[in-house]
N, C-alpha and C. Protein backbone atom coordinates (compact mmCIF):
# COMPACT_ATOMS: atom_id res chain seq x y z
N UNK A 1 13.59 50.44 18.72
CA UNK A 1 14.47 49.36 19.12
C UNK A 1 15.82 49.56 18.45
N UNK A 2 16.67 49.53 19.62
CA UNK A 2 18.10 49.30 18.67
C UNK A 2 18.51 47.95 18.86
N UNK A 3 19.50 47.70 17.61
CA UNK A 3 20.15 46.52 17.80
C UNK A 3 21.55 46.85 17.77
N UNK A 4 22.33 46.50 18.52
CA UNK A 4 24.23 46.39 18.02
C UNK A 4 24.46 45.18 18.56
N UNK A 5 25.54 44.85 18.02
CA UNK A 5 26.17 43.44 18.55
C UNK A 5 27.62 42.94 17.36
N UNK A 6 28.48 43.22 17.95
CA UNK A 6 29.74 43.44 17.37
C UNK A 6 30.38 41.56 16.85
N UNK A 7 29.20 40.60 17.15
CA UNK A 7 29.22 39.08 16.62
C UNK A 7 28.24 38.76 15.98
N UNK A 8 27.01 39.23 16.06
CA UNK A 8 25.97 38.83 15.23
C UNK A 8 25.77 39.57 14.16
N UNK A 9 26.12 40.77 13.85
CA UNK A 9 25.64 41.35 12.28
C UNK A 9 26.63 40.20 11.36
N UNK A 10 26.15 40.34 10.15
CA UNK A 10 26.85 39.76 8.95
C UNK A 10 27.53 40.95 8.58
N UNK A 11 28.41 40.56 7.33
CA UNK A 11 29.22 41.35 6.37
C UNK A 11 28.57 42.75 6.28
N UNK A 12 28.02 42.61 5.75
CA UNK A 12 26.67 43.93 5.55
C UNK A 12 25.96 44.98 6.29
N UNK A 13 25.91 44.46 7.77
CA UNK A 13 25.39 44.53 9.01
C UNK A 13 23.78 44.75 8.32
N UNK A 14 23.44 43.69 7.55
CA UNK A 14 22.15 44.06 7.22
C UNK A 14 20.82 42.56 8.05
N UNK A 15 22.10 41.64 8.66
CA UNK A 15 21.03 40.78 9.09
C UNK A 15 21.50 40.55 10.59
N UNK A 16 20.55 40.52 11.14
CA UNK A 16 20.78 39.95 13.08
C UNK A 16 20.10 38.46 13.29
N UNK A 17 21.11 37.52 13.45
CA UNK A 17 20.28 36.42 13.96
C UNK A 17 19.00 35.78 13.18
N UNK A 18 19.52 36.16 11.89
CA UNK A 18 19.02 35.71 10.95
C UNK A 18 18.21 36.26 10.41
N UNK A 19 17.80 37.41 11.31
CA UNK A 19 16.37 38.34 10.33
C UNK A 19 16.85 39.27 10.07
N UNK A 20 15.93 39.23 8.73
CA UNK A 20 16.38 40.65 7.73
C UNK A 20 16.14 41.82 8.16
N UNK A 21 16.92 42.85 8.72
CA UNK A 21 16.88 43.97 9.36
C UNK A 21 16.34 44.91 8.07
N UNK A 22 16.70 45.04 6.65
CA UNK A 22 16.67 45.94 5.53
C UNK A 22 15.30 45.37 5.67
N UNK A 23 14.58 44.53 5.97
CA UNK A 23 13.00 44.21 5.53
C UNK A 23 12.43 44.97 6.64
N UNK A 24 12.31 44.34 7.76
CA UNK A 24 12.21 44.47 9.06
C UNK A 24 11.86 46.00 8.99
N UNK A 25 12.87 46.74 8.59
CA UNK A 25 13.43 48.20 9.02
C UNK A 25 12.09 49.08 8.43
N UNK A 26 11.98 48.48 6.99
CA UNK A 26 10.72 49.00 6.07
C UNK A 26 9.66 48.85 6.45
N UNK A 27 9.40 47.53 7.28
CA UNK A 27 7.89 47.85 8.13
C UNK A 27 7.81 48.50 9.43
N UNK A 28 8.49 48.49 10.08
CA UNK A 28 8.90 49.40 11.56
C UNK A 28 9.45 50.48 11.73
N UNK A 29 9.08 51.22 12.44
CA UNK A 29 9.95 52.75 12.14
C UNK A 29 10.70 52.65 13.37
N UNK A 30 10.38 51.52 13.73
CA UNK A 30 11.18 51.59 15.38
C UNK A 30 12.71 51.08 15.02
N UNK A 31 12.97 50.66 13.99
CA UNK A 31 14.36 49.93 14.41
C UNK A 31 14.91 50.80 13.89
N UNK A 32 16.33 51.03 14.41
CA UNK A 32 17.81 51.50 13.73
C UNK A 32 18.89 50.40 13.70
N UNK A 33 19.28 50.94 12.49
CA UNK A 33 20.66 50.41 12.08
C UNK A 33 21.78 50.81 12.49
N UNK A 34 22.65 50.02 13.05
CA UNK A 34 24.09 50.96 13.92
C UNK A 34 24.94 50.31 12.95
N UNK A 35 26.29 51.19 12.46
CA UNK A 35 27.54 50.57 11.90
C UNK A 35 28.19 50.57 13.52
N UNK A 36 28.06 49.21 13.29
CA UNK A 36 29.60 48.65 14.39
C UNK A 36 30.91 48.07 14.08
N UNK A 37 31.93 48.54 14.26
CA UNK A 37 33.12 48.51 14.28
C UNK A 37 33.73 47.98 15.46
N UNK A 38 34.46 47.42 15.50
CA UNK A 38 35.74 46.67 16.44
C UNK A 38 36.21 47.43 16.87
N UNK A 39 36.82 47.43 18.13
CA UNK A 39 38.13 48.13 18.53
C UNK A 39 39.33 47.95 18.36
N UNK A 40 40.34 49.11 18.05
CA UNK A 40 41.62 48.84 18.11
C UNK A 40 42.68 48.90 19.02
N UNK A 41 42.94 47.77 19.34
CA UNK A 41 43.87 47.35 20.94
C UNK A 41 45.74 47.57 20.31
N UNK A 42 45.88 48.23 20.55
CA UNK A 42 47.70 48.48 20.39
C UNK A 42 48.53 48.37 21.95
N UNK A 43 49.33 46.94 21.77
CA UNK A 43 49.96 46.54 22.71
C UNK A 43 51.53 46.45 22.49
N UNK A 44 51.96 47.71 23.23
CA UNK A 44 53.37 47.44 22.94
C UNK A 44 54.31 47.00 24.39
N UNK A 45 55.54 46.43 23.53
CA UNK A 45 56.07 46.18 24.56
C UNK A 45 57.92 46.30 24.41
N UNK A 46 58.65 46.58 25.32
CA UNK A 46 60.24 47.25 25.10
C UNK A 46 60.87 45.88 24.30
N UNK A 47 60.61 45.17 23.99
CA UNK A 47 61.20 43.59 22.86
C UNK A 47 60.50 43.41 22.31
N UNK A 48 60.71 42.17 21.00
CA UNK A 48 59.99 41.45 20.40
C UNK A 48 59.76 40.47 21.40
N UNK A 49 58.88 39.30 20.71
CA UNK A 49 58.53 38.11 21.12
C UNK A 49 57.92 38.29 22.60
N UNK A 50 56.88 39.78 22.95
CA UNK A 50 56.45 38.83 24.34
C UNK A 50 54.80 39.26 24.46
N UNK A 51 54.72 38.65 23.16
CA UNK A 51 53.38 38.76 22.85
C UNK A 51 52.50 37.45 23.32
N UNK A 52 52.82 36.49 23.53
CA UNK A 52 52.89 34.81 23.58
C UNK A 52 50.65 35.10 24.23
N UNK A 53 50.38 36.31 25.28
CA UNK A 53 48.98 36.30 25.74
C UNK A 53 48.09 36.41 24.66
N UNK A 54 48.76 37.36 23.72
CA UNK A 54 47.68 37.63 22.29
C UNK A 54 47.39 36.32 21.71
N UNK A 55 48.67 35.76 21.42
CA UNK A 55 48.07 34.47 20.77
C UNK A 55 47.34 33.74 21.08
N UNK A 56 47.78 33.46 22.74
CA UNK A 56 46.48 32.28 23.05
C UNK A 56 45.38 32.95 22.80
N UNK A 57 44.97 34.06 23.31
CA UNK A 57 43.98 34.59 22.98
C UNK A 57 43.16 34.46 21.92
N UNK A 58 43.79 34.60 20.96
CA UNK A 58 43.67 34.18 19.66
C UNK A 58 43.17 32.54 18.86
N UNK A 59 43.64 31.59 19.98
CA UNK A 59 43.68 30.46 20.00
C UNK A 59 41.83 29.96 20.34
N UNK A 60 41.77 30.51 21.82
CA UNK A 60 40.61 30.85 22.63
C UNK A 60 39.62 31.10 22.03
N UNK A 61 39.68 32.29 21.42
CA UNK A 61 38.49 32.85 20.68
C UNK A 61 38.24 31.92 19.31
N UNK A 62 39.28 31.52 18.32
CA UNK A 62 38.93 30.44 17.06
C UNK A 62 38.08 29.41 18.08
N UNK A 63 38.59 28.62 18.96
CA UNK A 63 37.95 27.95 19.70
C UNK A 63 36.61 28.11 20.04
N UNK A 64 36.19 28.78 20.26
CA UNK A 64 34.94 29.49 20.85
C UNK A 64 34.43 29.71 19.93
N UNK A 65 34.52 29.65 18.44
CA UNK A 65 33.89 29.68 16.86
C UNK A 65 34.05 31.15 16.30
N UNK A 66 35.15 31.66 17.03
CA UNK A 66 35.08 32.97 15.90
C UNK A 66 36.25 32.88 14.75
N UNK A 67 35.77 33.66 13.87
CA UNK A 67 37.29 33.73 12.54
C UNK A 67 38.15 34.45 13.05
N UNK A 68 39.48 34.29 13.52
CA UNK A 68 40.75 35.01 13.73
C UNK A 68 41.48 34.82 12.28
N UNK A 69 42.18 35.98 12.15
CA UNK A 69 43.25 35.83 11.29
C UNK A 69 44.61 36.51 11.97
N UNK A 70 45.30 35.74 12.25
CA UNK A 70 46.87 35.91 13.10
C UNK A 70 47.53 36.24 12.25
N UNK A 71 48.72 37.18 11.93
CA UNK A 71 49.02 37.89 10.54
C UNK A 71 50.78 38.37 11.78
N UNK A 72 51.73 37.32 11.19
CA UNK A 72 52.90 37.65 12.06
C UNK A 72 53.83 38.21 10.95
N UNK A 73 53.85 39.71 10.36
CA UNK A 73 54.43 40.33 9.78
C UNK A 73 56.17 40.44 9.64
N UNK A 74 56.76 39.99 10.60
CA UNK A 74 57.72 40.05 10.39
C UNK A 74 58.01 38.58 11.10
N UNK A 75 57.81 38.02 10.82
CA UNK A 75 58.36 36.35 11.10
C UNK A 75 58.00 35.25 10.66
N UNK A 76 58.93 34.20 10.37
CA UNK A 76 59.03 33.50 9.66
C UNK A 76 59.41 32.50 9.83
N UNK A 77 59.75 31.41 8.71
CA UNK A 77 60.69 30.27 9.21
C UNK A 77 59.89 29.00 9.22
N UNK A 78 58.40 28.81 8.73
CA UNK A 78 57.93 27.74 9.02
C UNK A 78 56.73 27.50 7.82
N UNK A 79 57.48 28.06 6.30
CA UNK A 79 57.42 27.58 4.69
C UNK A 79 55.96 28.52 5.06
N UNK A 80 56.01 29.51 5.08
CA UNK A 80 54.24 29.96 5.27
C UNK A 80 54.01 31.02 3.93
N UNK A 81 53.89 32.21 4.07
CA UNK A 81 53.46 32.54 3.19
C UNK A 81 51.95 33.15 3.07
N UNK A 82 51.67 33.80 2.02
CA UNK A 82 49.50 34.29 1.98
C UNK A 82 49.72 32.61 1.06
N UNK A 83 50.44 31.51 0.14
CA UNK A 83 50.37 30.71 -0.34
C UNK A 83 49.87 29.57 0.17
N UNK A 84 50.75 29.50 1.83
CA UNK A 84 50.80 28.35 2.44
C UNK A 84 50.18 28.92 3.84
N UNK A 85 48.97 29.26 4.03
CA UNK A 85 48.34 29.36 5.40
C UNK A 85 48.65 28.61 6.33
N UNK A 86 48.43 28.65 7.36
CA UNK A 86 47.88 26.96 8.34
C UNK A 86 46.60 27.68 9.22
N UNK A 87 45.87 26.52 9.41
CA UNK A 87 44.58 26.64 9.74
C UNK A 87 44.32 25.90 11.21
N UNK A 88 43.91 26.64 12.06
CA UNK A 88 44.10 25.88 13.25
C UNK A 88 42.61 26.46 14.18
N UNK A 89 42.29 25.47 14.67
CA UNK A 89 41.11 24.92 15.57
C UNK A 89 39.84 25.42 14.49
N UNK A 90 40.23 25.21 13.17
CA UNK A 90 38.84 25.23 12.30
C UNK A 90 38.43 26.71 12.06
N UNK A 91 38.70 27.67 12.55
CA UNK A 91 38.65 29.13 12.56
C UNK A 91 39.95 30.10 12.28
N UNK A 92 40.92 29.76 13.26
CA UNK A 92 42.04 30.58 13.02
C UNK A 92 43.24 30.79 11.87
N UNK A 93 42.93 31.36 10.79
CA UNK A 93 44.04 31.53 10.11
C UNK A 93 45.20 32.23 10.15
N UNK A 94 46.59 31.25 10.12
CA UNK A 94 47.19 31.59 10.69
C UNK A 94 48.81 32.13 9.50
N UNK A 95 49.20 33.50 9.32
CA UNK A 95 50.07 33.87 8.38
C UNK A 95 51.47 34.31 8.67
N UNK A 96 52.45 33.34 8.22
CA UNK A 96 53.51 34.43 8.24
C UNK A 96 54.24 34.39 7.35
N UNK A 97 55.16 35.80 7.32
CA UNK A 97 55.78 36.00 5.79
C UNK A 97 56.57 34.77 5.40
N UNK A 98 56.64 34.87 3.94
CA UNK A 98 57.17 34.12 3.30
C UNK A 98 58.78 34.25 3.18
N UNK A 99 59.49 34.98 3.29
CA UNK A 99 60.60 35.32 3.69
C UNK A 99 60.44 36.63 4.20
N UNK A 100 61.38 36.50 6.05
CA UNK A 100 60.76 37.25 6.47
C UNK A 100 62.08 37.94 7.46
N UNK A 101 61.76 38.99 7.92
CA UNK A 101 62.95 40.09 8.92
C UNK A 101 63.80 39.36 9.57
N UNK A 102 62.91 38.64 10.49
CA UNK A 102 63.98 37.57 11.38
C UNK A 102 64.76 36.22 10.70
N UNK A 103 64.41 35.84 9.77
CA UNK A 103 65.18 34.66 9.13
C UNK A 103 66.59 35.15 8.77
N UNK A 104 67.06 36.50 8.96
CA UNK A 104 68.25 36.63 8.44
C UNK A 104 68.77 38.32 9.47
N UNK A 105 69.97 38.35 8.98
CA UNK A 105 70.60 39.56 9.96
C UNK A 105 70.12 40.67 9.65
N UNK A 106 70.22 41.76 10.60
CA UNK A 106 69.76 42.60 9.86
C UNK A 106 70.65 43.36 9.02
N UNK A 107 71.82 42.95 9.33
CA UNK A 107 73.20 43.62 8.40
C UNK A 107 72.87 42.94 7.24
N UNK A 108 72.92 41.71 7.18
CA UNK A 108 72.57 41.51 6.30
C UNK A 108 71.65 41.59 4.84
N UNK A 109 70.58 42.14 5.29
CA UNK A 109 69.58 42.64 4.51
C UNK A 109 69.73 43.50 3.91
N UNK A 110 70.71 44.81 4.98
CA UNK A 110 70.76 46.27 4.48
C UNK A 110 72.22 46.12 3.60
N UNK A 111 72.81 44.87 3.76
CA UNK A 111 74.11 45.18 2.62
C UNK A 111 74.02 44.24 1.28
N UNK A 112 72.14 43.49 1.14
CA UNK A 112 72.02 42.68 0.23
C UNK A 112 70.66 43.11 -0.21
N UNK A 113 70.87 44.10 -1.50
CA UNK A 113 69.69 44.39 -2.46
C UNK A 113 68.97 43.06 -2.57
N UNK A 114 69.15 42.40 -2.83
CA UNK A 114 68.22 41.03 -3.60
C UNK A 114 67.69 40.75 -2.52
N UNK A 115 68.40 40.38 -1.06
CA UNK A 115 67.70 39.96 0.10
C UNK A 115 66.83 40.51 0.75
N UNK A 116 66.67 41.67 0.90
CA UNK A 116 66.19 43.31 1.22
C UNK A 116 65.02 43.70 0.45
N UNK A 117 65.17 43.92 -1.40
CA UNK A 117 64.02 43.59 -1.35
C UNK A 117 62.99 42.41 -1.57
N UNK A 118 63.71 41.18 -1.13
CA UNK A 118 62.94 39.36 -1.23
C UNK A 118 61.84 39.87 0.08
N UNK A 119 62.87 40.37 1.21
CA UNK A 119 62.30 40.59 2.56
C UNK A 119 61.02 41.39 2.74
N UNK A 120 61.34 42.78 2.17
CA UNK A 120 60.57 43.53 1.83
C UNK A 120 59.00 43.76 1.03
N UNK A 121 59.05 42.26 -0.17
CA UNK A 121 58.29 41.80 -0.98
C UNK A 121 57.39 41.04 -0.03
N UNK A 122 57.73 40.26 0.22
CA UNK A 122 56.91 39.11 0.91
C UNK A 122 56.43 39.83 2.14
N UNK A 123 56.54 40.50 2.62
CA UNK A 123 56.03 41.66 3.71
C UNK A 123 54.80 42.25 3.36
N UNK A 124 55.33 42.96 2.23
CA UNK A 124 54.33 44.01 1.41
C UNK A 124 52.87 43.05 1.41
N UNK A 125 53.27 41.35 0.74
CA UNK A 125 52.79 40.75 0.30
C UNK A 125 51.28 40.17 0.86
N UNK A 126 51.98 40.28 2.65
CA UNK A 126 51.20 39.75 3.38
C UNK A 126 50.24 40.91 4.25
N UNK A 127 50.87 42.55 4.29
CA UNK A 127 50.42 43.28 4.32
C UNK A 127 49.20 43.21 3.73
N UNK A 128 49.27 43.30 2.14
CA UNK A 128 48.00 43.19 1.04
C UNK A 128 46.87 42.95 1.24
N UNK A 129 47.55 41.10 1.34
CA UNK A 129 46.21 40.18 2.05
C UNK A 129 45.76 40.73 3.01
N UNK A 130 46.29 41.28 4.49
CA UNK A 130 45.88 42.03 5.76
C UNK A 130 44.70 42.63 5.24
N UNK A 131 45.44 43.68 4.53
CA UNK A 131 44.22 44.76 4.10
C UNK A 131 43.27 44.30 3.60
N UNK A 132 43.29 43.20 2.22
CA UNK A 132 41.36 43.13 2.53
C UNK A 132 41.04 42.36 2.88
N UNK A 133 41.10 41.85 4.04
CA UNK A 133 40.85 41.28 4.96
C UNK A 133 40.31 42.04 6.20
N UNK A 134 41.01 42.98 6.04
CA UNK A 134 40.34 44.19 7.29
C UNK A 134 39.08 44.84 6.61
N UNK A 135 38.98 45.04 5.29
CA UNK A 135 37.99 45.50 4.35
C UNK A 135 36.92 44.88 4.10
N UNK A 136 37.11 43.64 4.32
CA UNK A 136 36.12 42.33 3.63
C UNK A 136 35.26 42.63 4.75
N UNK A 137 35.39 42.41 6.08
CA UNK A 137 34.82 41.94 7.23
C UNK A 137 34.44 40.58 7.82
N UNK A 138 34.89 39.66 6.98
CA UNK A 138 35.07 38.32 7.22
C UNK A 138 35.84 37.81 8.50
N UNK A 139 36.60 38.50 8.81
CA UNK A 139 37.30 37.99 10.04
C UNK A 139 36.50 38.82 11.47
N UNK A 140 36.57 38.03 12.40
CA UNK A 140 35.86 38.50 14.09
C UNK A 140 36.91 39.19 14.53
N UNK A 141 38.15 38.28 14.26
CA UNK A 141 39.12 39.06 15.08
C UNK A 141 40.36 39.29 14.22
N UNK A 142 41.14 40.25 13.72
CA UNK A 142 42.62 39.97 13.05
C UNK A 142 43.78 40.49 14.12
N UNK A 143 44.79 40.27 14.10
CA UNK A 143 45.74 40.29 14.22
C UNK A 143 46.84 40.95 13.79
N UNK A 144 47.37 42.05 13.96
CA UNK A 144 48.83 42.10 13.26
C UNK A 144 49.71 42.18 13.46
N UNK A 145 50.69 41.62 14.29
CA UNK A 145 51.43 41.31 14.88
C UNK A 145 53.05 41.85 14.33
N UNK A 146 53.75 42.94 15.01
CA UNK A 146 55.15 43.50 14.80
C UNK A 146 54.66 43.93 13.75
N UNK A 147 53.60 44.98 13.65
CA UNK A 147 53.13 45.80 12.60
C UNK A 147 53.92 46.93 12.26
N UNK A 148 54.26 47.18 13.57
CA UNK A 148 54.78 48.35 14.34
C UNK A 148 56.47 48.71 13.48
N UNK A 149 56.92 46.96 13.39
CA UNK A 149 58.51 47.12 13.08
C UNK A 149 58.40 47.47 11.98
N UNK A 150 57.58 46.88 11.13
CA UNK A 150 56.98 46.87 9.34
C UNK A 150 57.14 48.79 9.29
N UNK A 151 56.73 49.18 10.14
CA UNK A 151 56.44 50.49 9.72
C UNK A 151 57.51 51.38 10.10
N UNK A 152 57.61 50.38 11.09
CA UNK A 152 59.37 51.91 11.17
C UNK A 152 60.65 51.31 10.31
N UNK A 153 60.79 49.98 9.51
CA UNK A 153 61.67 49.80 8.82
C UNK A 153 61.01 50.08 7.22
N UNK A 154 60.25 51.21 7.17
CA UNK A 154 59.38 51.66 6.00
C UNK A 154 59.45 50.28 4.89
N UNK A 155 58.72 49.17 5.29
CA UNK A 155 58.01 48.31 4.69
C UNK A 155 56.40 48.82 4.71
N UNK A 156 55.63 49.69 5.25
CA UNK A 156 54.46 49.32 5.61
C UNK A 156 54.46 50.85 5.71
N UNK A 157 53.55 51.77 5.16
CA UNK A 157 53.50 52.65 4.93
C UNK A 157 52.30 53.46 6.48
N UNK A 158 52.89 54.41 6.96
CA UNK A 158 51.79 54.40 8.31
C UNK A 158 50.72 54.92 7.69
N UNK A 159 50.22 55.70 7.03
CA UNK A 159 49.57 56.72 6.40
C UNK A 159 48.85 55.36 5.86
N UNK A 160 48.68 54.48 5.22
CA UNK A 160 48.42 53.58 4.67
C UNK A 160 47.98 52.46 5.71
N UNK A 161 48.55 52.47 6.78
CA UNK A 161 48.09 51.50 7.91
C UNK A 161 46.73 52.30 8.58
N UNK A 162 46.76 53.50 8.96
CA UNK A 162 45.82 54.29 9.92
C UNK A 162 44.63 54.08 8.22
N UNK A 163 44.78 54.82 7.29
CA UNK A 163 43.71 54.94 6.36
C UNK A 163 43.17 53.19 6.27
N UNK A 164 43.16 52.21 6.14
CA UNK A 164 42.76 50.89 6.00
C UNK A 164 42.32 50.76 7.42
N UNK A 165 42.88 51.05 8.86
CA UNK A 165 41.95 50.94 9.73
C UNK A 165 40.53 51.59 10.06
N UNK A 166 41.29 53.00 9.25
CA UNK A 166 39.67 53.61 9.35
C UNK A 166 38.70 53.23 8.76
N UNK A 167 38.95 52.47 7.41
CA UNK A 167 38.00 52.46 6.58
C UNK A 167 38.04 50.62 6.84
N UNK A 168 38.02 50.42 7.77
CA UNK A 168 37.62 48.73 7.55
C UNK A 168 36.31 48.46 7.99
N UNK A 169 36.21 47.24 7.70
CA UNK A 169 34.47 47.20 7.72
C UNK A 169 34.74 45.74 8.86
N UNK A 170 35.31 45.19 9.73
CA UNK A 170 35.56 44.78 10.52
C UNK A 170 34.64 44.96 11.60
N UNK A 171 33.67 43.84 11.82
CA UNK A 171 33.02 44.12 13.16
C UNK A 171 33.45 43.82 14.54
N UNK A 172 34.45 43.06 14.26
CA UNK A 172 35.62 42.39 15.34
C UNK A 172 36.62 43.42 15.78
N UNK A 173 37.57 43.11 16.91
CA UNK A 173 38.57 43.76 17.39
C UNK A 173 39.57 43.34 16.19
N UNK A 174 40.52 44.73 16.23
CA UNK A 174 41.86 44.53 15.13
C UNK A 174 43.22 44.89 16.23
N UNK A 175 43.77 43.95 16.47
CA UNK A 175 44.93 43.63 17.79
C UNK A 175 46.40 44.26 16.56
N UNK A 176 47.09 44.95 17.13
CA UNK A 176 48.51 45.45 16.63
C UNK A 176 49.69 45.81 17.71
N UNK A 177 50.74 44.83 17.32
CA UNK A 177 51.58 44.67 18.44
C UNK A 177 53.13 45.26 17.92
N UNK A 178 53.73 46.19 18.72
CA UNK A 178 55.12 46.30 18.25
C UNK A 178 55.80 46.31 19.37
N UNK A 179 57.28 47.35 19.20
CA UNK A 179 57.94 47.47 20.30
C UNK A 179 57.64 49.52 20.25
N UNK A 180 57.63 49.97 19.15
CA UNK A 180 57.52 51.30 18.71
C UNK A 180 56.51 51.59 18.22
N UNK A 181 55.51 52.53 18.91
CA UNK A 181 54.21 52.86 18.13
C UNK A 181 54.00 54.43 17.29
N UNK A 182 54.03 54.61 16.46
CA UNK A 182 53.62 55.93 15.68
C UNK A 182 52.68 56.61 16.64
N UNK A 183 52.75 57.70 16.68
CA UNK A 183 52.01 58.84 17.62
C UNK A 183 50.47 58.99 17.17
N UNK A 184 50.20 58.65 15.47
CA UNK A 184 49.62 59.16 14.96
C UNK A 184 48.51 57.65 15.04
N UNK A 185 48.87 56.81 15.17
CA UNK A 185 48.37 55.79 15.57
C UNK A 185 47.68 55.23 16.93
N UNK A 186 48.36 56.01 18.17
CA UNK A 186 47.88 56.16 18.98
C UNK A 186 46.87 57.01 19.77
N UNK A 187 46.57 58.02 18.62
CA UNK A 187 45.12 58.78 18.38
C UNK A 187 44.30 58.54 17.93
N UNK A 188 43.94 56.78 16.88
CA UNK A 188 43.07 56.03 16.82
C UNK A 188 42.62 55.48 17.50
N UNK A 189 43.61 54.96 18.31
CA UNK A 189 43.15 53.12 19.17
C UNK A 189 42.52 53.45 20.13
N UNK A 190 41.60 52.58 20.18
CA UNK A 190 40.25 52.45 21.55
C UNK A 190 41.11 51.99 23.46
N UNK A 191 42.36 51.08 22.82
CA UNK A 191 43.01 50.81 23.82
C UNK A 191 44.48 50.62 23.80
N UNK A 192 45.68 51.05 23.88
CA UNK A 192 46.68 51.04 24.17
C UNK A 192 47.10 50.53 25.75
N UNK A 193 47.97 49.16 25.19
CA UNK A 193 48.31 48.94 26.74
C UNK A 193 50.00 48.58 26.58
N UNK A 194 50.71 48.74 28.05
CA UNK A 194 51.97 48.64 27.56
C UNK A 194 52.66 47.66 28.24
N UNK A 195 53.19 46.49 27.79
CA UNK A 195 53.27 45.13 28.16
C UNK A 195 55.06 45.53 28.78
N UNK A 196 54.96 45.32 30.24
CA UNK A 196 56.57 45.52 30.85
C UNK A 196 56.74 44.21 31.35
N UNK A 197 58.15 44.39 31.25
CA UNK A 197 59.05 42.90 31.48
C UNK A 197 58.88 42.68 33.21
């Protein structure tokens, strides 16, 4: 007997639906254990902001009782923070930087050390949290939303983005949205789709 099911294992993938598979496994020679992993969906598109389907999506699925974590990397503007979450339909946690790319010019940033790296910090910051969060396996579904910009304005290291996807323990889909995708990134993902105006 096999079992997979990319909503019912726990953290561990050691229990299904409540029975102990590690017990189970020791009296039966019939069962196997599968590591299941999520897929990675990379949706780009020629602008920012026209992501608006992911979210509901996102909305949908908390709804429907799964853990989302929405993780809007480069945007801001509404006191958030990994400090100040907001939590919405009881499942979805919802993050964005604490000072963040769009709250200010981009001339601005690049001709103000202090602002640049405030911007840069609080990025990194929420990056962090991302990561073990992708590690933990606690979340069904994450999010990372203008991951893409993080990485080509070398906030977000790619080499460092691809290694944390590989190694996440995520049984859920991991959604990453830019306008520019790394090449090297697009030799991971299970699905690449390209969102036109």
């Amino acid at each position: 007997m096999v079992l997979s099911s990319a909503q019912n294992y726990s953290i561990n993938n050691k229990e299904y639906k409540g029975v102990n598979l590690e017990k189970n496994a020791k009296s039966s020679n019939n069962i196997q254990l599968i590591k299941q992993n999520g897929q990675i969906h990379i949706y780009q598109s020629p602008y920012r902001g026209s992501f608006s389907t992911i979210i509901r999506d996102s909305f949908r699925n908390a709804a429907l009782g799964r853990k989302v974590l929405l993780a809007q990397l480069m945007r801001g503007g509404v006191n958030q923070g990994i400090s100040n979450p907001v939590n919405l339909c009881g499942n979805l946690l919802w993050l964005r930087s604490s000072n963040s790319y769009d709250q200010h010019q981009p001339e601005d940033i690049q001709n103000n050390e202090v602002l640049s790296n405030s911007v840069r910090d609080s990025t990194i910051e929420l990056w962090e949290f991302c990561k073990k969060q992708l590690l933990s396996g606690e979340q069904d579904q994450i999010i990372l939303d203008e991951i893409f910009k993080a990485v080509e304005l070398g906030i977000i290291d790619c080499e460092d983005l691809i290694s944390t996807l590989e190694n996440r323990f995520i049984s859920g889909d991991v959604i990453l949205t830019g306008t520019t995708i790394p090449k090297k990134l697009i030799l991971i993902a299970d699905q690449v789709t390209e969102l036109r105006s």
